[in-house]
PDB file of N, CA and C in Angstrom:
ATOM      1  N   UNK A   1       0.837  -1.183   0.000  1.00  0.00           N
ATOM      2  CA  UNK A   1       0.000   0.000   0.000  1.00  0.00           C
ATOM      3  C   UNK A   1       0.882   1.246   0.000  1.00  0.00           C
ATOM      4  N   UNK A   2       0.715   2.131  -0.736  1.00  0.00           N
ATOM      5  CA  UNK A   2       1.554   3.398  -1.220  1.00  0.00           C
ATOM      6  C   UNK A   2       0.620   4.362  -0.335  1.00  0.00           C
ATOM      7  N   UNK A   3       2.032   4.572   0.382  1.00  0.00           N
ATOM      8  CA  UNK A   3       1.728   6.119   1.635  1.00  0.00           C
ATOM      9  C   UNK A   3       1.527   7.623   0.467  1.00  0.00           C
ATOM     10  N   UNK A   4       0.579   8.297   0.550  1.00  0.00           N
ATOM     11  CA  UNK A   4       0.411   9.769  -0.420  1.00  0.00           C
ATOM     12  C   UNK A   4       0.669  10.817   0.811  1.00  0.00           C
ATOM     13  N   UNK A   5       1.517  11.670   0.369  1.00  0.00           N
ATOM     14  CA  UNK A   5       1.770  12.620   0.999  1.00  0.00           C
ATOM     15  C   UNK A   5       1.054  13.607   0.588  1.00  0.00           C
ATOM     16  N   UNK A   6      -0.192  14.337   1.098  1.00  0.00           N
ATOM     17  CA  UNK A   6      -0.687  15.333   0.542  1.00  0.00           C
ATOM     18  C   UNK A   6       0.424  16.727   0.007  1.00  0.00           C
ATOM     19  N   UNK A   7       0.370  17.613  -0.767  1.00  0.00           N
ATOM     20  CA  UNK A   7       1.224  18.712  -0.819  1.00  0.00           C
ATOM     21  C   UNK A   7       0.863  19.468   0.160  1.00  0.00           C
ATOM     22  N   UNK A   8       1.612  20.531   0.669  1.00  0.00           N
ATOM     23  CA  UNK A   8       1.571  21.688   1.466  1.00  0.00           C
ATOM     24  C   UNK A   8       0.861  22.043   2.020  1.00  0.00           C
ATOM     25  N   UNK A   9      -0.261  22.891   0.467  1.00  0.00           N
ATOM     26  CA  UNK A   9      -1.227  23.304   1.135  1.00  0.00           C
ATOM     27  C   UNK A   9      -2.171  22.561   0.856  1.00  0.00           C
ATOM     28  N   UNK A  10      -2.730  21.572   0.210  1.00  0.00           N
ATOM     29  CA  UNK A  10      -3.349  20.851   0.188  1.00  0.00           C
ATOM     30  C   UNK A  10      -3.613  19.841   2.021  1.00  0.00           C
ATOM     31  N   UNK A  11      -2.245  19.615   2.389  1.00  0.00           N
ATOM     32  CA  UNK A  11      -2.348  19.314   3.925  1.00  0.00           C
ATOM     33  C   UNK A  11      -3.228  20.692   4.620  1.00  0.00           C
ATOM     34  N   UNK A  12      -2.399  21.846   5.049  1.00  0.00           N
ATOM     35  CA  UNK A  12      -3.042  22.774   5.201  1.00  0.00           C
ATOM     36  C   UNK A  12      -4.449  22.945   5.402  1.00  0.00           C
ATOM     37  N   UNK A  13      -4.851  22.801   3.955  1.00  0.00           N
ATOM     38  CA  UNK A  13      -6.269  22.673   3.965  1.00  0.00           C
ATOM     39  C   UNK A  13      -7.393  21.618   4.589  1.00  0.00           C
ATOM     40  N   UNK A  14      -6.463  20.826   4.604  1.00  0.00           N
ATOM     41  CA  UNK A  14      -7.194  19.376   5.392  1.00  0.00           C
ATOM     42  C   UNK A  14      -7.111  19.544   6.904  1.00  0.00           C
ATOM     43  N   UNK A  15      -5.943  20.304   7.270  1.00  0.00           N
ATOM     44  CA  UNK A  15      -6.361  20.602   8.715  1.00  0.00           C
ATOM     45  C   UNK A  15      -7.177  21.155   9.222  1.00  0.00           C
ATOM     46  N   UNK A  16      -7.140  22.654   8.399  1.00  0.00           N
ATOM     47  CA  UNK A  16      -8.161  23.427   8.740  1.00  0.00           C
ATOM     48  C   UNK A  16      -9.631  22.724   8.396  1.00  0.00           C
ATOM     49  N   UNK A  17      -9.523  22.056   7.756  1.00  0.00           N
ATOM     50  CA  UNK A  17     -11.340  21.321   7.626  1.00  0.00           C
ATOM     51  C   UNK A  17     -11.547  20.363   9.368  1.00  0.00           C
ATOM     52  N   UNK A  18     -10.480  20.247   9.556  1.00  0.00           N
ATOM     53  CA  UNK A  18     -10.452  19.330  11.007  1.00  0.00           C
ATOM     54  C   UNK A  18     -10.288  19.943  12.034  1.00  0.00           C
ATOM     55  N   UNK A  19     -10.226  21.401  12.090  1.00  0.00           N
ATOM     56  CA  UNK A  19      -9.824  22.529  13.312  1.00  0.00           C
ATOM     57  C   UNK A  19     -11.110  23.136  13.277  1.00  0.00           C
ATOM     58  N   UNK A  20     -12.096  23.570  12.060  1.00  0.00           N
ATOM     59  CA  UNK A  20     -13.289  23.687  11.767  1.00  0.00           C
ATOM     60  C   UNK A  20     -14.218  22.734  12.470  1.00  0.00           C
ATOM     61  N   UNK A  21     -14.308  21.563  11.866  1.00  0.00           N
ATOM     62  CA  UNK A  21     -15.086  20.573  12.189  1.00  0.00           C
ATOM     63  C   UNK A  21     -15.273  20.241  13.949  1.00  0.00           C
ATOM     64  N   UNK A  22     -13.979  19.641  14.112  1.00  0.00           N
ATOM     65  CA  UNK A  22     -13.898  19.214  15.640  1.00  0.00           C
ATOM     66  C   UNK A  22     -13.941  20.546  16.427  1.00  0.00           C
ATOM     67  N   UNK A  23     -13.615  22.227  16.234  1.00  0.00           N
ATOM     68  CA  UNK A  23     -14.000  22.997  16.859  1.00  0.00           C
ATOM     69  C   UNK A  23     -14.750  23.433  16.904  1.00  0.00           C
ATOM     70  N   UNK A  24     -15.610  22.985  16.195  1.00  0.00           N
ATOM     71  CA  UNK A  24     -17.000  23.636  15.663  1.00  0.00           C
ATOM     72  C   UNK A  24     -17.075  24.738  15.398  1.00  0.00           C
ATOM     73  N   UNK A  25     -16.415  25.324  14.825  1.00  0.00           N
ATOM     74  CA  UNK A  25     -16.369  27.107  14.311  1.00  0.00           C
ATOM     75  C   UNK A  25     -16.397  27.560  12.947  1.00  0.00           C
ATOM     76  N   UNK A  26     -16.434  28.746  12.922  1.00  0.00           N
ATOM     77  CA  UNK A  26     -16.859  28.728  11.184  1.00  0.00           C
ATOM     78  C   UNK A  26     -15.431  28.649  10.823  1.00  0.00           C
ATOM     79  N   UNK A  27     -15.578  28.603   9.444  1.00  0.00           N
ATOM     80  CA  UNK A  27     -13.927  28.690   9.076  1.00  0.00           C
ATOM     81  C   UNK A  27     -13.092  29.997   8.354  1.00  0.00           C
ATOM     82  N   UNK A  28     -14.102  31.317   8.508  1.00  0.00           N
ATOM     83  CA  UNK A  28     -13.951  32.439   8.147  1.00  0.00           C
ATOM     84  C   UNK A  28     -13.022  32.900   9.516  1.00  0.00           C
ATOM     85  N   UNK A  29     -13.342  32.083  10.623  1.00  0.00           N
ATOM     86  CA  UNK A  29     -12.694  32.690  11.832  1.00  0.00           C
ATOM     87  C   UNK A  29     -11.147  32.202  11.745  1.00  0.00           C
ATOM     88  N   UNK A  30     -10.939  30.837  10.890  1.00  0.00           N
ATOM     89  CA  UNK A  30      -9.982  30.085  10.886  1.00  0.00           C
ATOM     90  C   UNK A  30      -8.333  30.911  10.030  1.00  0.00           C
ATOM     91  N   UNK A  31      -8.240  32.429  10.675  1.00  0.00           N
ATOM     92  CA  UNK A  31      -7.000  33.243  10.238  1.00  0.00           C
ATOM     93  C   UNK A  31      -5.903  33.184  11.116  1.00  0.00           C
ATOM     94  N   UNK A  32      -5.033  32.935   9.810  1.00  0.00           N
ATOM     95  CA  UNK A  32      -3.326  32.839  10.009  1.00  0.00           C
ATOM     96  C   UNK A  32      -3.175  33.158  11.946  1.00  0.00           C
ATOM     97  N   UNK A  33      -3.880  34.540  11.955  1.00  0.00           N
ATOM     98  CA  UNK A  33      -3.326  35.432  12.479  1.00  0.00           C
ATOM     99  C   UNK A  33      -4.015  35.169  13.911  1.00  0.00           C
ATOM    100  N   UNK A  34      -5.319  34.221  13.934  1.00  0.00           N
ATOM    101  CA  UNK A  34      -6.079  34.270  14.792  1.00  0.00           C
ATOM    102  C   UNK A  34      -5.727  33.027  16.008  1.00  0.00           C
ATOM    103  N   UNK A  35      -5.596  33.955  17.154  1.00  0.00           N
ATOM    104  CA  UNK A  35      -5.125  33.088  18.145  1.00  0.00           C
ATOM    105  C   UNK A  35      -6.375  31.907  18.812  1.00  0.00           C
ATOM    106  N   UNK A  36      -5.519  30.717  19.358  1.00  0.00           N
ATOM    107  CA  UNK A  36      -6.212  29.817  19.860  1.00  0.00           C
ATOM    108  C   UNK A  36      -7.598  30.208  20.494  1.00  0.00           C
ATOM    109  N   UNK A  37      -7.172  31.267  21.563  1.00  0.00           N
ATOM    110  CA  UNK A  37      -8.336  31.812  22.857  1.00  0.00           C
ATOM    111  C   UNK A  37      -9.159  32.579  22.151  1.00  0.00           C
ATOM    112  N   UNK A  38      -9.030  33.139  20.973  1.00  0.00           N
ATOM    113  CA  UNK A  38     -10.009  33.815  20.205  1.00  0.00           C
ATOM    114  C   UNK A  38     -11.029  33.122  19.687  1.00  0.00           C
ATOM    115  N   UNK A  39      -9.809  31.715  19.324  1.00  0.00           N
ATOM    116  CA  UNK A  39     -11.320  31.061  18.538  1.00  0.00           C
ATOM    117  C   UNK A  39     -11.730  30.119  19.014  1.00  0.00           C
ATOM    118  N   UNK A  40     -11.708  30.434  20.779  1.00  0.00           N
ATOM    119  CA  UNK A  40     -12.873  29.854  21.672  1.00  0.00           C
ATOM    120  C   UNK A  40     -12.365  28.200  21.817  1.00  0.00           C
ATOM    121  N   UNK A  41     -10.911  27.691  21.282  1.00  0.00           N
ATOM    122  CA  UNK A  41     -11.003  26.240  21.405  1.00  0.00           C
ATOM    123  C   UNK A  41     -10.087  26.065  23.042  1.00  0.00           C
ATOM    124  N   UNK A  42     -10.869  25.196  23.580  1.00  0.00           N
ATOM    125  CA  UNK A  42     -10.091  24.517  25.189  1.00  0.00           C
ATOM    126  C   UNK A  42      -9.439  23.731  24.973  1.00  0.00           C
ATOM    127  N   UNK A  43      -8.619  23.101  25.598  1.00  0.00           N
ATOM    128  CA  UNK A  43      -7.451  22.225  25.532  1.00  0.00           C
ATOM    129  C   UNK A  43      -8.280  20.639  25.166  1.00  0.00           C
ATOM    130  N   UNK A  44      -9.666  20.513  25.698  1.00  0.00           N
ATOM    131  CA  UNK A  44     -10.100  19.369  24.954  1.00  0.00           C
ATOM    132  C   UNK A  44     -10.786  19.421  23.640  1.00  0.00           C
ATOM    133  N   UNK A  45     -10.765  20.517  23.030  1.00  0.00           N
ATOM    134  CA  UNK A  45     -10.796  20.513  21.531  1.00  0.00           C
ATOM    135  C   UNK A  45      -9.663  20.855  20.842  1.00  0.00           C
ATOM    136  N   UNK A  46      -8.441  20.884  21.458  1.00  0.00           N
ATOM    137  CA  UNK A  46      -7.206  20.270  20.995  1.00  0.00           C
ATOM    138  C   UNK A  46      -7.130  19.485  20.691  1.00  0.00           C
ATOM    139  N   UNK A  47      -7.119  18.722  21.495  1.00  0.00           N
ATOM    140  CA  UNK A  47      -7.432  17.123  21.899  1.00  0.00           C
ATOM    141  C   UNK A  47      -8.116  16.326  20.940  1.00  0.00           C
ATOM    142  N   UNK A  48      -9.415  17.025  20.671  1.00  0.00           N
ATOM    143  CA  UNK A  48     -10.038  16.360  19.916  1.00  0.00           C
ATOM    144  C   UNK A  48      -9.804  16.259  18.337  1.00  0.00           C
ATOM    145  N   UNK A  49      -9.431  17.688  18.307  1.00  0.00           N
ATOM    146  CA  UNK A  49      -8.400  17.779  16.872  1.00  0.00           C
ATOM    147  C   UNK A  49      -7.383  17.374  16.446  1.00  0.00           C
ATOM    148  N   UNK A  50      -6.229  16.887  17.627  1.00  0.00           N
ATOM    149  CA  UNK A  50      -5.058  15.874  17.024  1.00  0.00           C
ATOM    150  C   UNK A  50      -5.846  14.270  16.863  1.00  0.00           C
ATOM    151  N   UNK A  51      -6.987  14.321  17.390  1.00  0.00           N
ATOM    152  CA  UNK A  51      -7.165  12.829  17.533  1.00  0.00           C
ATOM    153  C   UNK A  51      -7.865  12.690  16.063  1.00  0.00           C
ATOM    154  N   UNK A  52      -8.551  13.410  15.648  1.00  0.00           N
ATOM    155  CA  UNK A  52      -9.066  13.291  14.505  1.00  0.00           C
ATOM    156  C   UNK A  52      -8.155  13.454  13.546  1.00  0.00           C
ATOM    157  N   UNK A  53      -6.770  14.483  13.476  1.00  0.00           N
ATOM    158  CA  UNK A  53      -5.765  14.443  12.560  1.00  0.00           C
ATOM    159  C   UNK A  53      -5.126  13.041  12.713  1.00  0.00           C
ATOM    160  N   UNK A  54      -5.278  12.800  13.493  1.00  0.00           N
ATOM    161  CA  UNK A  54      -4.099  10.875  13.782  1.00  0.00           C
ATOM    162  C   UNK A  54      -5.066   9.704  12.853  1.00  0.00           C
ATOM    163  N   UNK A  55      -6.626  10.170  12.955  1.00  0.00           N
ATOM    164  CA  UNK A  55      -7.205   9.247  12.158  1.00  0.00           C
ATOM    165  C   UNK A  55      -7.303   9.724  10.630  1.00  0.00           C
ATOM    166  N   UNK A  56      -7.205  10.610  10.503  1.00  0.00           N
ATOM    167  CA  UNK A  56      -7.304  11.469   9.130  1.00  0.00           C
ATOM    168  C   UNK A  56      -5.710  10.957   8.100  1.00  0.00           C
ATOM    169  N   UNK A  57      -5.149  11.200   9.304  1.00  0.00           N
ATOM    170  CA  UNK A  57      -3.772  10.666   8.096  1.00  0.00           C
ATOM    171  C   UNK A  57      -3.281   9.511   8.230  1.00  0.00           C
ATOM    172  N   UNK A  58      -4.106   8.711   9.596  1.00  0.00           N
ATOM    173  CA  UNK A  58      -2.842   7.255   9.989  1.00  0.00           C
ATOM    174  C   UNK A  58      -1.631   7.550  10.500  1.00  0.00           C
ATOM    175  N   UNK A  59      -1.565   8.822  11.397  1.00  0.00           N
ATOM    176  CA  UNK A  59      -0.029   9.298  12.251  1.00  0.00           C
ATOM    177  C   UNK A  59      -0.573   9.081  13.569  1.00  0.00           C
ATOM    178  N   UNK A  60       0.521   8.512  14.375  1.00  0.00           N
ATOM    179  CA  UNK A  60       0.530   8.788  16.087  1.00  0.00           C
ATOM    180  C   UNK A  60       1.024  10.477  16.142  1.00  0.00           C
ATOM    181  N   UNK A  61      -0.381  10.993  16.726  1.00  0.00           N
ATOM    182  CA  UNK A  61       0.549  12.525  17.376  1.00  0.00           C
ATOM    183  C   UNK A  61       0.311  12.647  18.899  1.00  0.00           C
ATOM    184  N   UNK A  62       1.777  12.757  19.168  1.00  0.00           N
ATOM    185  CA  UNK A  62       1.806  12.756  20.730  1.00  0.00           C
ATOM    186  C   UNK A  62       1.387  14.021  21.355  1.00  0.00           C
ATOM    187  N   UNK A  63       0.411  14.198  22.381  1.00  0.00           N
ATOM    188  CA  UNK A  63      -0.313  15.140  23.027  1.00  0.00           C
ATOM    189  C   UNK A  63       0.484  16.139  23.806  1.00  0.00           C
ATOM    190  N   UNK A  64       1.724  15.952  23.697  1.00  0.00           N
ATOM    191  CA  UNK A  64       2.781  16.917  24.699  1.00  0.00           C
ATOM    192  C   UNK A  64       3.908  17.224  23.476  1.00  0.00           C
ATOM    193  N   UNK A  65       3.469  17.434  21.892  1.00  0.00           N
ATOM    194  CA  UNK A  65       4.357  17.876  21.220  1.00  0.00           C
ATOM    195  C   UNK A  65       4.020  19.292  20.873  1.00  0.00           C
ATOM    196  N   UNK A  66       4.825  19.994  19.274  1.00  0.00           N
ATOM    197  CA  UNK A  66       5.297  21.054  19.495  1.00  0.00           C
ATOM    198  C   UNK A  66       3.859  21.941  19.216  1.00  0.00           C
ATOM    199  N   UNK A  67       2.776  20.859  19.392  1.00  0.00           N
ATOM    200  CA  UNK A  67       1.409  22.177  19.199  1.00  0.00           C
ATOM    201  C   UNK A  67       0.924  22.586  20.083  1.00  0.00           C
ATOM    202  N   UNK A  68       1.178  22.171  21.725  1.00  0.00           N
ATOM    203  CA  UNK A  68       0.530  22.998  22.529  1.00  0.00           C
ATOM    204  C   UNK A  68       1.646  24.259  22.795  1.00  0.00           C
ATOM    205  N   UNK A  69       2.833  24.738  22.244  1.00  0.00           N
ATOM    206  CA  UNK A  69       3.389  25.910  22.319  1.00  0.00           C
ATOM    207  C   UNK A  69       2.437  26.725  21.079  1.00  0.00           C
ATOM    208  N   UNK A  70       1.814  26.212  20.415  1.00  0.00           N
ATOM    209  CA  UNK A  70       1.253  27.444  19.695  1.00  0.00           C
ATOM    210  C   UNK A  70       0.388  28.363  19.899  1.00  0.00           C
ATOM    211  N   UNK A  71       0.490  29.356  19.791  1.00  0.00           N
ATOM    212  CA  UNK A  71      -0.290  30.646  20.202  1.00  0.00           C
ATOM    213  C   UNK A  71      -1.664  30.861  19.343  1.00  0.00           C
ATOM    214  N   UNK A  72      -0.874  30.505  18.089  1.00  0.00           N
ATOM    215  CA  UNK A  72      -2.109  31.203  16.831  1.00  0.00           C
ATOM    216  C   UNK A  72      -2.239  30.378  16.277  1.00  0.00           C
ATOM    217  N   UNK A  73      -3.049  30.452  15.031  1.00  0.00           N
ATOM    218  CA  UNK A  73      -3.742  29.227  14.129  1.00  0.00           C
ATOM    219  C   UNK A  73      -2.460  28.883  13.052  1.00  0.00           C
ATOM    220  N   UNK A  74      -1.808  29.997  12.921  1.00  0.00           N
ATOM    221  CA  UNK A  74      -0.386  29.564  12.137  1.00  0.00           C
ATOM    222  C   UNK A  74       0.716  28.935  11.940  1.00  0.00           C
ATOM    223  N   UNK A  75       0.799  29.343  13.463  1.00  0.00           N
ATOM    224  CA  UNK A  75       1.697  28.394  14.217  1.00  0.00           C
ATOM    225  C   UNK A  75       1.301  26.475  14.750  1.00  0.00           C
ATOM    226  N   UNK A  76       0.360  26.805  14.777  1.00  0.00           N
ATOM    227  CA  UNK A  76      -0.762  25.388  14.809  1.00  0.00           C
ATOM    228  C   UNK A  76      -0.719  24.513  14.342  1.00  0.00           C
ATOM    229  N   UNK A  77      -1.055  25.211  12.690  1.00  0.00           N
ATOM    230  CA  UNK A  77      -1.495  24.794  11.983  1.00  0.00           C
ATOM    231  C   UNK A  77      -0.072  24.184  10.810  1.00  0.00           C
ATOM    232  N   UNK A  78       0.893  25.318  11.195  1.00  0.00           N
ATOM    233  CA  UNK A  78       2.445  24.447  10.538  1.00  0.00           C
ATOM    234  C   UNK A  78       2.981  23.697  11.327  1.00  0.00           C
ATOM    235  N   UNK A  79       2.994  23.553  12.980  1.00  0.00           N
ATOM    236  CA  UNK A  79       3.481  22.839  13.664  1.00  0.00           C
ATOM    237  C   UNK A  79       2.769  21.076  12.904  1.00  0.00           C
ATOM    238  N   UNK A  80       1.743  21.376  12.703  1.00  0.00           N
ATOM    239  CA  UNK A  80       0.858  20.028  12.759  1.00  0.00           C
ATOM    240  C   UNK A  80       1.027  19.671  10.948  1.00  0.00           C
ATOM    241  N   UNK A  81       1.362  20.158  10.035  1.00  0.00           N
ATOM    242  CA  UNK A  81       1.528  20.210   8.904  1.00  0.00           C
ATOM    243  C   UNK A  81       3.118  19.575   8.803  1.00  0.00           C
ATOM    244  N   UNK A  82       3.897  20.268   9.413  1.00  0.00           N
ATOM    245  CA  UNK A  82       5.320  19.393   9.543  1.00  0.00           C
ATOM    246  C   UNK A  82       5.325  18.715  10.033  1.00  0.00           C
ATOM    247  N   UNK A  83       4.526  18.155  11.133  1.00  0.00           N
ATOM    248  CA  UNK A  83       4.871  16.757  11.556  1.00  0.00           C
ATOM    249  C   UNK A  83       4.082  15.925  10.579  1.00  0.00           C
ATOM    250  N   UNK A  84       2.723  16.173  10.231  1.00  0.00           N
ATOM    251  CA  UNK A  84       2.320  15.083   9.540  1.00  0.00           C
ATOM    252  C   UNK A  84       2.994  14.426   8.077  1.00  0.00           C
ATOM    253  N   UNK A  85       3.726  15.412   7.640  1.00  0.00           N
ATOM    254  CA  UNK A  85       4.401  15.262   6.702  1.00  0.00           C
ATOM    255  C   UNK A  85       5.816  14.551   6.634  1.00  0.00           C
ATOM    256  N   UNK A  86       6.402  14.758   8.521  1.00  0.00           N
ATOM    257  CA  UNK A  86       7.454  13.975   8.504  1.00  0.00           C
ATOM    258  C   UNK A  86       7.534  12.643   8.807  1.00  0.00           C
ATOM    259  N   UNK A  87       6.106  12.453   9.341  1.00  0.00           N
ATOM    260  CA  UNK A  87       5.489  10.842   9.714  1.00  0.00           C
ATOM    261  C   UNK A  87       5.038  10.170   8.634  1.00  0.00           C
ATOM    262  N   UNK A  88       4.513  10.487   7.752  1.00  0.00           N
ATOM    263  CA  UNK A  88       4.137  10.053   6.600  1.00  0.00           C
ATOM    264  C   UNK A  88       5.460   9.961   5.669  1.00  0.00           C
ATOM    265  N   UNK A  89       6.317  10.956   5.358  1.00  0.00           N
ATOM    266  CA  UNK A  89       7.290   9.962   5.149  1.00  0.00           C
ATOM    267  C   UNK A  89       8.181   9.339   5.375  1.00  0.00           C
ATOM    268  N   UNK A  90       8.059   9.387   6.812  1.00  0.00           N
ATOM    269  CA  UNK A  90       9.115   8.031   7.812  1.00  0.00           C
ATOM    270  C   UNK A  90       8.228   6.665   7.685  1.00  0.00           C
ATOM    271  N   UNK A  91       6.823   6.844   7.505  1.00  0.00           N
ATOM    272  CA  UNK A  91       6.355   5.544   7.333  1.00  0.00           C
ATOM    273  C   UNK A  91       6.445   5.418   5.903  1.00  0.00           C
ATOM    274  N   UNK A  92       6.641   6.149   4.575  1.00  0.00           N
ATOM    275  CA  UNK A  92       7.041   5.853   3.767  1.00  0.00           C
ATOM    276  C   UNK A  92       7.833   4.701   2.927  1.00  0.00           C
ATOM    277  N   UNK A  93       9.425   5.282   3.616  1.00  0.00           N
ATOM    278  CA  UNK A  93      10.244   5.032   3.728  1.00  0.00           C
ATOM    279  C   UNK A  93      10.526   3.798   4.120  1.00  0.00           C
ATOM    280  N   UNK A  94       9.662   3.491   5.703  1.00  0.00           N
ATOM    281  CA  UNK A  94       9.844   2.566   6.236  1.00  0.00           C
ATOM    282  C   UNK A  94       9.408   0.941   5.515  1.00  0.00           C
ATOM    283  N   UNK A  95       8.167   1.408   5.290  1.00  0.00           N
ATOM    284  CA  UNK A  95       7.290   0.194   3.852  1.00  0.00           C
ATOM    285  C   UNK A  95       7.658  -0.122   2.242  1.00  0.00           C
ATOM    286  N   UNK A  96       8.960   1.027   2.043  1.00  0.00           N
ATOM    287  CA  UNK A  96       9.754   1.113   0.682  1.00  0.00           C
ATOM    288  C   UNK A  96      10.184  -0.408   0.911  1.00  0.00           C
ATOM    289  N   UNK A  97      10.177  -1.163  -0.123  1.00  0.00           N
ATOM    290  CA  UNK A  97      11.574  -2.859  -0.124  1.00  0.00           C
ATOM    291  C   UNK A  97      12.781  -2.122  -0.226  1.00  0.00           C
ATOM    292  N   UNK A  98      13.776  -2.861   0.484  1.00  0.00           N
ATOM    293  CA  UNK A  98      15.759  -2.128   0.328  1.00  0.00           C
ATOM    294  C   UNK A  98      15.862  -2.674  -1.099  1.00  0.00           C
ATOM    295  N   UNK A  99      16.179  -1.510  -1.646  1.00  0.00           N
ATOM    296  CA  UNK A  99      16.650  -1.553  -3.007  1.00  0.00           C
ATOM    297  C   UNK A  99      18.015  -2.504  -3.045  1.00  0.00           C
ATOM    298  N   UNK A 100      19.099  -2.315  -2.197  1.00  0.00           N
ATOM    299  CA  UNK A 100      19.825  -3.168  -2.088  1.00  0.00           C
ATOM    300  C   UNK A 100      19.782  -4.670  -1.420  1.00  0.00           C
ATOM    301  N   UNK A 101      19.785  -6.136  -2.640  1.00  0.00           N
ATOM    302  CA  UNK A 101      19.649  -6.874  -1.726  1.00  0.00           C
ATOM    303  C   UNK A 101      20.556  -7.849  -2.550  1.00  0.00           C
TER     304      UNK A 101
END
């Protein structure tokens, strides 16, 4: 089975449909610029949003990584964009056959 790495913003965009969804907020509120406490989410709709990103892509994301330092949706939202991207292709990688045999 071939791991797809979404592109950039194509990830991006899939988060924010999952920061929307599980926060229940509109997604006009969902700006770069707009901090966590603004847009009303508590630490268990954090919660609920990495858990739905872990099922969304097939990644373990650990609950004490680099997204609860984020302030704003930008920071959030790339923290969680680089990791999913570096898990996806460490499991890549990992399911590749060794070319050398």
């Amino acid at each position: 089975m071939e791991t797809q790495i979404p592109d950039h913003s194509e990830l991006v965009d899939q988060i924010i449909d999952v920061i929307v969804t599980e926060g229940m907020i509109d997604r006009e509120k969902v700006q770069p610029d707009a901090t966590i406490e603004s847009l009303g989410l508590k630490s268990i709709d954090i919660v609920m949003i990495l858990t739905a990103l872990e099922e969304k892509f097939d990644v373990y994301i650990p609950m004490d990584g680099p997204f609860h330092e984020a302030k704003d949706v930008k920071s959030l939202i790339e923290a969680m964009a680089t990791y999913i991207s570096k898990e996806k292709a460490a499991a890549g990688q990992a399911a590749a056959p060794e070319a050398s045999a």
